[in-house]
N, C-alpha and C. Protein backbone atom coordinates (compact mmCIF):
# COMPACT_ATOMS: atom_id res chain seq x y z
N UNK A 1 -2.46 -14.09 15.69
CA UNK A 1 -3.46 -13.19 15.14
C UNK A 1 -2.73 -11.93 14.65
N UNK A 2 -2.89 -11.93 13.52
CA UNK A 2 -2.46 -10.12 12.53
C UNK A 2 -3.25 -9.25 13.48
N UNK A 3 -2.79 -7.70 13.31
CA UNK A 3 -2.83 -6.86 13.59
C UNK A 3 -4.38 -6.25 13.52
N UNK A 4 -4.66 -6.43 12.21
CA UNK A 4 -5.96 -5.70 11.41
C UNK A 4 -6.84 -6.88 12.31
N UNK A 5 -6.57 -8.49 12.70
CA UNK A 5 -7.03 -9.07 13.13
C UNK A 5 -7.45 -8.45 14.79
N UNK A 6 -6.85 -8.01 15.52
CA UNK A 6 -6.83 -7.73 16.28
C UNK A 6 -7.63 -6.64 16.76
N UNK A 7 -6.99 -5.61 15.93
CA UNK A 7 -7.90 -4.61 15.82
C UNK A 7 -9.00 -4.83 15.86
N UNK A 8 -9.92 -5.45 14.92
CA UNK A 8 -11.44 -5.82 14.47
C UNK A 8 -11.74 -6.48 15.53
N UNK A 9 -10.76 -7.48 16.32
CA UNK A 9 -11.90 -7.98 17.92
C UNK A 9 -12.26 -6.86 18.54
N UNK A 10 -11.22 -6.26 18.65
CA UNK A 10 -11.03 -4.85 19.91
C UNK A 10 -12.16 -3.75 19.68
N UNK A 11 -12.55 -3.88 18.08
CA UNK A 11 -13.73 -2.73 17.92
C UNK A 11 -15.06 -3.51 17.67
N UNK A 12 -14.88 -4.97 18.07
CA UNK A 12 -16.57 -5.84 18.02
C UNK A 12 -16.40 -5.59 19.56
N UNK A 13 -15.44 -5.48 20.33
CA UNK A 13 -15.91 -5.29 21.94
C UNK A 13 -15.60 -4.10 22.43
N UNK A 14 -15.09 -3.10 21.49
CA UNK A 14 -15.91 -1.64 21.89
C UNK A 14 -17.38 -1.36 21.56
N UNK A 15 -17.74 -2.03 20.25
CA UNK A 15 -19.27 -2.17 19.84
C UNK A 15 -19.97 -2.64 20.88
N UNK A 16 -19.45 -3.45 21.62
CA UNK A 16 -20.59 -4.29 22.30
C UNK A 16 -20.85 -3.15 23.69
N UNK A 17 -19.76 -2.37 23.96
CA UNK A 17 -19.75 -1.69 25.11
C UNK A 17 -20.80 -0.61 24.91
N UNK A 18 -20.43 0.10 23.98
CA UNK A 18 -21.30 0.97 23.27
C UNK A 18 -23.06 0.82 23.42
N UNK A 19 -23.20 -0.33 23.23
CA UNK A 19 -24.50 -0.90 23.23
C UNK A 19 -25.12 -0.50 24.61
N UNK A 20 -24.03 -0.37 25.62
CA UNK A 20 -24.79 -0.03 26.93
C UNK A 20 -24.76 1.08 27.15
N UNK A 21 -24.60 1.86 26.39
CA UNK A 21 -24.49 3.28 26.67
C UNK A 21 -25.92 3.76 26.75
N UNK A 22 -26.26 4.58 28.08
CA UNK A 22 -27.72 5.03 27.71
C UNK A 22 -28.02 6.50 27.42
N UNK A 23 -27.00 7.55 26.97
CA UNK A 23 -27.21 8.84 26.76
C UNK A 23 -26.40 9.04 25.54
N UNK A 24 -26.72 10.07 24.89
CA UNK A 24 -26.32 10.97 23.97
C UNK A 24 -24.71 11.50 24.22
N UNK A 25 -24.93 11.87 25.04
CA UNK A 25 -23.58 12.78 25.74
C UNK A 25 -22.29 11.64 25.63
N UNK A 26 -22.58 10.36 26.47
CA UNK A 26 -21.93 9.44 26.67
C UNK A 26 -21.50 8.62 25.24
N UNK A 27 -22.71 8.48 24.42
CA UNK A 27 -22.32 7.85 23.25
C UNK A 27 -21.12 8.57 22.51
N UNK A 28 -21.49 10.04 22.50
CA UNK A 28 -20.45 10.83 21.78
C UNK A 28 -19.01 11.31 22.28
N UNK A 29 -18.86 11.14 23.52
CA UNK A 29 -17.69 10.99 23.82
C UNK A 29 -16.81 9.44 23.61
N UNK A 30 -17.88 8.13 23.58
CA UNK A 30 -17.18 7.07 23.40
C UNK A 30 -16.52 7.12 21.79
N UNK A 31 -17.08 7.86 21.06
CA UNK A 31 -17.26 7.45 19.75
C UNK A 31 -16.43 8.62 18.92
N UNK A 32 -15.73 9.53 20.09
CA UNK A 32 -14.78 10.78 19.94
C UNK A 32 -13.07 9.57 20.70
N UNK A 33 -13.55 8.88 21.50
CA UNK A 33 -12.53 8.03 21.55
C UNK A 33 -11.47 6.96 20.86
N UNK A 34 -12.97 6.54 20.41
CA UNK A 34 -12.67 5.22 19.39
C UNK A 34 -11.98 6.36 18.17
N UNK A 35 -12.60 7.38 17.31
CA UNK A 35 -12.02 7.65 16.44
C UNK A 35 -10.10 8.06 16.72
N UNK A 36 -10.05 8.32 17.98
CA UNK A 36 -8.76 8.99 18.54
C UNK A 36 -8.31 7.70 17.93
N UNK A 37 -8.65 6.17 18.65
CA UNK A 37 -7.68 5.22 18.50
C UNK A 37 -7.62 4.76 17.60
N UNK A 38 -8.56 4.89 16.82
CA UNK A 38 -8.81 4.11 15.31
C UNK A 38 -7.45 5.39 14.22
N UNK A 39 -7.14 6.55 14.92
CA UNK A 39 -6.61 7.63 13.84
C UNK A 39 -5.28 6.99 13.92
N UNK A 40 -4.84 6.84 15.59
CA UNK A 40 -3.85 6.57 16.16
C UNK A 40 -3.06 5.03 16.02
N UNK A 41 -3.91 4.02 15.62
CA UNK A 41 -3.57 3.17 15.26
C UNK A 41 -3.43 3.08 13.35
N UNK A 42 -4.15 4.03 13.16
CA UNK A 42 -3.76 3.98 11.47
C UNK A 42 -2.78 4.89 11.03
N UNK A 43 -1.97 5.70 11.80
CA UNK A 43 -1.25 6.64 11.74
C UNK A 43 0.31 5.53 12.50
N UNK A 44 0.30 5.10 13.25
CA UNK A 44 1.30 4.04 13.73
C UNK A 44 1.56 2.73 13.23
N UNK A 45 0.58 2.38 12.88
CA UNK A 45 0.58 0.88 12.61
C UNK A 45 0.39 0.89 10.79
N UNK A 46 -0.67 1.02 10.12
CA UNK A 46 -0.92 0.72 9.02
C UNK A 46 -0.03 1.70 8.18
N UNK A 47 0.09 3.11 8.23
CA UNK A 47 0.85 4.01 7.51
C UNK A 47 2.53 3.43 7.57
N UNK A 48 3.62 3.67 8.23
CA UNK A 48 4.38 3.07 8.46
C UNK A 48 4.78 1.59 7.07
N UNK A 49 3.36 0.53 7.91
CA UNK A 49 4.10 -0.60 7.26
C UNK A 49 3.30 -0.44 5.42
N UNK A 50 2.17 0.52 5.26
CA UNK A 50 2.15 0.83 3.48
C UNK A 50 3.00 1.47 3.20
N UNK A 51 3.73 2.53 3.57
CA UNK A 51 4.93 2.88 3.25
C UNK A 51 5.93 2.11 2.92
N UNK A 52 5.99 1.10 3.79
CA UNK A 52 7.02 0.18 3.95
C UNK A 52 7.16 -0.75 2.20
N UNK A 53 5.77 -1.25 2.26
CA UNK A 53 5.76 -1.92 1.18
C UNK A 53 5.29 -0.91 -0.02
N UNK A 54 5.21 0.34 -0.22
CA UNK A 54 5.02 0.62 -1.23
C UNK A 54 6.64 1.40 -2.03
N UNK A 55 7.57 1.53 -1.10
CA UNK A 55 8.93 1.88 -1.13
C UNK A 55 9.60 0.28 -1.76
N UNK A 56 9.03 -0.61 -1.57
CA UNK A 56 9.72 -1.92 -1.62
C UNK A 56 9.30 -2.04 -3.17
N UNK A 57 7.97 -1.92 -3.54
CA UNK A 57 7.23 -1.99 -4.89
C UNK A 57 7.82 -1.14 -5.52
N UNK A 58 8.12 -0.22 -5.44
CA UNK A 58 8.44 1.01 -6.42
C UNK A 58 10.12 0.11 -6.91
N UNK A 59 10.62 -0.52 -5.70
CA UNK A 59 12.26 -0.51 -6.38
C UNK A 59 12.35 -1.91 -7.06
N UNK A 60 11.67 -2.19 -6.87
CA UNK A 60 11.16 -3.96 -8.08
C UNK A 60 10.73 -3.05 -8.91
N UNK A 61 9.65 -2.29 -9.13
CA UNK A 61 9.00 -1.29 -10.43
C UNK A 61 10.43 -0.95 -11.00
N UNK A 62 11.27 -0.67 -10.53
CA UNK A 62 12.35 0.95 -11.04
C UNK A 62 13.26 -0.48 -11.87
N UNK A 63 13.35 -1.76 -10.89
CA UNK A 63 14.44 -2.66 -11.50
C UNK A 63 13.43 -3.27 -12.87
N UNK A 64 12.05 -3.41 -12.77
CA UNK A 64 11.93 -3.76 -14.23
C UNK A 64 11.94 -2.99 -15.30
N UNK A 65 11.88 -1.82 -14.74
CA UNK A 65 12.05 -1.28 -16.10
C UNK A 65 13.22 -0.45 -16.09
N UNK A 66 14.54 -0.65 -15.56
CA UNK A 66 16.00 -0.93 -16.47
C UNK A 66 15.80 -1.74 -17.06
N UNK A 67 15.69 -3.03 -16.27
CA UNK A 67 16.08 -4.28 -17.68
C UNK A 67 14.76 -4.17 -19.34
N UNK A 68 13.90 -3.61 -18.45
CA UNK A 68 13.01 -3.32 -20.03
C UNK A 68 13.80 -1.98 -20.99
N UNK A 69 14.21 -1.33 -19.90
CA UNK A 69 15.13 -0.16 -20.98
C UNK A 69 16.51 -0.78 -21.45
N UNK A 70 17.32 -1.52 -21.40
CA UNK A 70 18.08 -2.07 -21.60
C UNK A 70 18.15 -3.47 -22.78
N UNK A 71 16.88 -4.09 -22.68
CA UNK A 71 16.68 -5.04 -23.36
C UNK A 71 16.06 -3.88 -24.86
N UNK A 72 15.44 -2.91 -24.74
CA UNK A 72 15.29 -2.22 -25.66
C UNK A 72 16.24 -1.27 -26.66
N UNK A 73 17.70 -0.83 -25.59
CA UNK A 73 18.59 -0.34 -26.21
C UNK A 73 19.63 -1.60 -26.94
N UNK A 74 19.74 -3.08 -26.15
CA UNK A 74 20.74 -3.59 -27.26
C UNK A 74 19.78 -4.31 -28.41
N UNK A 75 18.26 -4.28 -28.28
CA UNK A 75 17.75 -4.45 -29.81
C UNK A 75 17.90 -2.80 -31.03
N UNK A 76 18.00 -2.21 -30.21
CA UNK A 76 18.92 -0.83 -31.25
C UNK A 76 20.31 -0.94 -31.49
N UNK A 77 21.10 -1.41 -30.55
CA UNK A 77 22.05 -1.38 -30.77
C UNK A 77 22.59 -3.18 -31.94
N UNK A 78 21.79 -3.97 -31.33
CA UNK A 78 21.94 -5.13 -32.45
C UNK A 78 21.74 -5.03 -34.08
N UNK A 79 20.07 -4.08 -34.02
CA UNK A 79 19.76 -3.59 -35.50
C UNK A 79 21.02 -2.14 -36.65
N UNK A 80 21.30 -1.34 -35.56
CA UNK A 80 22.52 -0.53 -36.16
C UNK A 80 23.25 -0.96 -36.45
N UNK A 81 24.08 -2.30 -35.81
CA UNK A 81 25.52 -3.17 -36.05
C UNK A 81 25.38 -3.85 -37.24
N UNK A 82 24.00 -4.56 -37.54
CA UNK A 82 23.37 -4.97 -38.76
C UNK A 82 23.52 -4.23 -40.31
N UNK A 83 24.41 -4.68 -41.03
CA UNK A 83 24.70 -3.90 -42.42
C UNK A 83 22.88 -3.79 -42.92
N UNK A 84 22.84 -2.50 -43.64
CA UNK A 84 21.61 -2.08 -43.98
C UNK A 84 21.43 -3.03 -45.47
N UNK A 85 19.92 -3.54 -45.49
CA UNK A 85 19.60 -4.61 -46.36
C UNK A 85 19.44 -3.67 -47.76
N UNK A 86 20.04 -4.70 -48.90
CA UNK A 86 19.77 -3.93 -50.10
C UNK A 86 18.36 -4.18 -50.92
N UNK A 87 18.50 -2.89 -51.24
CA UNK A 87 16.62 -2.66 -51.73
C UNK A 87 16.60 -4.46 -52.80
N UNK A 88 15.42 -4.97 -52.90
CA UNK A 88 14.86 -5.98 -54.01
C UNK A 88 14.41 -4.71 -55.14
N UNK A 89 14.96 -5.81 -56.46
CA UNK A 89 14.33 -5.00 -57.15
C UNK A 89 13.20 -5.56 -58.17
């Protein structure tokens, strides 16, 4: 089971706990909890590994476009080497 998988049991059986809560007071401290762990697990777990893969994306991004800047400078450099065509008249 993934992570996000995991997570989502863990907050259908904090939901369910919740359900027995019979005061105000009590609900809002459970629900001052859950946000702690829900911050704390998206601050450890999910941040981290989008970082992870968005550092990974960027350097595939950066490598296609050398070879797109590159494939663009030797079609300049192929067309300059090219003797200039004489006018039709």
């Amino acid at each position: 089971m993934d992570r996000f998988e995991e997570f989502g049991k863990r907050m259908d059986e904090e939901f369910s706990r919740l359900k027995s809560i019979n005061n105000f007071e009590e609900f809002g401290k459970r629900v001052d909890e859950e946000l702690k762990r829900v911050k704390s697990f998206v601050k450890e777990e999910v941040t981290p590994e989008t970082e992870k893969r968005t550092a990974q994306f960027l350097r595939e991004v950066s490598e296609k476009l050398t070879e797109a800047a590159s494939w663009i400078e030797s079609r300049n450099a192929a067309r300059s080497a090219q003797p200039p065509k004489e006018p039709q008249s």
